[in-house]
C-alpha atoms as a PDB file:
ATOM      1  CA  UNK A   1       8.924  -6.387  -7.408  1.00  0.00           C
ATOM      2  CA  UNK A   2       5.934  -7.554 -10.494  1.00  0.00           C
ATOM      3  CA  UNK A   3       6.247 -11.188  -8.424  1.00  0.00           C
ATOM      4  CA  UNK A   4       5.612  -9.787  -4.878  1.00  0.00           C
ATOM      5  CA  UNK A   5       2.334  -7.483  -6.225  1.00  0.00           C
ATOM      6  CA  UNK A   6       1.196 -10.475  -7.914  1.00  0.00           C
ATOM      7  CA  UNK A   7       1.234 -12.207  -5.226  1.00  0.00           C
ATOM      8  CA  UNK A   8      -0.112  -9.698  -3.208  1.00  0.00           C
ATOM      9  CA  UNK A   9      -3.214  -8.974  -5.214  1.00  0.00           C
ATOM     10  CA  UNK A  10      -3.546 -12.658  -5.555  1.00  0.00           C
ATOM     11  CA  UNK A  11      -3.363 -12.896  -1.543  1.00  0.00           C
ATOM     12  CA  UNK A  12      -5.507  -9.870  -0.938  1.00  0.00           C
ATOM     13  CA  UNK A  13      -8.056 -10.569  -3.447  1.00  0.00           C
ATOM     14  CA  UNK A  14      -8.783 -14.208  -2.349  1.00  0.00           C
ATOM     15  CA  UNK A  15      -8.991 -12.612   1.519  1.00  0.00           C
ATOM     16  CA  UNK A  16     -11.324 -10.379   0.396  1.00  0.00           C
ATOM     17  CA  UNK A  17     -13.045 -12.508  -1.727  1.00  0.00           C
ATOM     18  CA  UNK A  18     -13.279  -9.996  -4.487  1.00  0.00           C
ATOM     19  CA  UNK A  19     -12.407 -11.627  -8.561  1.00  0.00           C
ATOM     20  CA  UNK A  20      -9.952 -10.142  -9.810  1.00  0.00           C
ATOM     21  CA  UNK A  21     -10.495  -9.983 -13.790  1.00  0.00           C
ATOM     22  CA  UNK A  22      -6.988 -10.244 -15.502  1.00  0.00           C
ATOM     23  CA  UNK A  23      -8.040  -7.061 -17.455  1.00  0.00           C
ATOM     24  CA  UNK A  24      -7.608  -4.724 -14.067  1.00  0.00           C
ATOM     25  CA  UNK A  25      -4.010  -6.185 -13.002  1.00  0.00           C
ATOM     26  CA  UNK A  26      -2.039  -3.431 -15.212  1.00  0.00           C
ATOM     27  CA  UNK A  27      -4.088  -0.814 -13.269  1.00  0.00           C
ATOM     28  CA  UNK A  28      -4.298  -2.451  -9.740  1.00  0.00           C
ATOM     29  CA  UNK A  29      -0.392  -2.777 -10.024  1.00  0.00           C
ATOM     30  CA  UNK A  30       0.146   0.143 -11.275  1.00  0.00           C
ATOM     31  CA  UNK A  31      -1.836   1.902  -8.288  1.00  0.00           C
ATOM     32  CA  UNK A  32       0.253  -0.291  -5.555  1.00  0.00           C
ATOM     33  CA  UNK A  33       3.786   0.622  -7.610  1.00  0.00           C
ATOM     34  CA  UNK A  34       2.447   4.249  -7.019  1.00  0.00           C
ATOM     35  CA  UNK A  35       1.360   3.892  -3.408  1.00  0.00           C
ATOM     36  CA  UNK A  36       3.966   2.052  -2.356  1.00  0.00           C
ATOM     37  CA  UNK A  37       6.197   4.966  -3.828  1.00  0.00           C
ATOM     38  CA  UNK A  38       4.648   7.905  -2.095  1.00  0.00           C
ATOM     39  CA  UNK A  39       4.276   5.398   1.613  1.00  0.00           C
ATOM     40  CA  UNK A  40       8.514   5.299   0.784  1.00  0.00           C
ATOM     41  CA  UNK A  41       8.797   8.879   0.713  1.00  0.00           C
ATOM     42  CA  UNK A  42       6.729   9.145   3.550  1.00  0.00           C
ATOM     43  CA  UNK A  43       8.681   6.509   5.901  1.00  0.00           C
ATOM     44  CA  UNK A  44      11.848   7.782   4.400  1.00  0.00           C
ATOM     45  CA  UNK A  45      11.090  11.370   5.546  1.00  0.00           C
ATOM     46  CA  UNK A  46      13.206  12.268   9.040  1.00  0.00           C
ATOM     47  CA  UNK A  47      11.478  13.820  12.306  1.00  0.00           C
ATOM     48  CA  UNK A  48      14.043  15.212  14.691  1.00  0.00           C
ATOM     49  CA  UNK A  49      13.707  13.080  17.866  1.00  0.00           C
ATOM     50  CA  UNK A  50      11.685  15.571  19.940  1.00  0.00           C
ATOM     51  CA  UNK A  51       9.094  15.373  17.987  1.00  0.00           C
ATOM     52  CA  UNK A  52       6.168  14.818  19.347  1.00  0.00           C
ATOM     53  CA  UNK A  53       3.044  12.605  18.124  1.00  0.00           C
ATOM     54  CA  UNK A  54      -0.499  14.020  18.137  1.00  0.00           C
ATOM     55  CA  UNK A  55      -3.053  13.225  20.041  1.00  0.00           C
ATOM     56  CA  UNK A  56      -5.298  10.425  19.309  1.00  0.00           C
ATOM     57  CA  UNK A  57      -9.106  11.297  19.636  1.00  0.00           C
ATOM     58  CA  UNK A  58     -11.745   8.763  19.722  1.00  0.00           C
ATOM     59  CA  UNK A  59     -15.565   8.589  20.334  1.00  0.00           C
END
């Protein structure tokens, strides 16, 4: 999985334009290995079938 962040934060920085100093990789990796965790348990989670979305509000 190190080779797919990298090359996500390699993709993502260079979209955003943002430098990404070789100092910060540990802790930008370590923050997607975490989110990508919790987004897991999150998609992983089952809703009976009649559940029902909520309503989307907008202005």
């Amino acid at each position: 999985m190190a080779d797919h962040l990298d090359d996500y934060m390699n993709a993502v920085a260079r979209a955003m334009a943002l430098p990404l100093e070789e100092a910060w990789r540990p802790a930008v990796r370590a923050n997607l290995e975490v989110s990508l965790r919790l987004a897991r348990l999150v998609d992983d989670f089952p809703l009976p079938d009649e559940i029902v979305s909520a309503a989307v509000y907008s202005t």
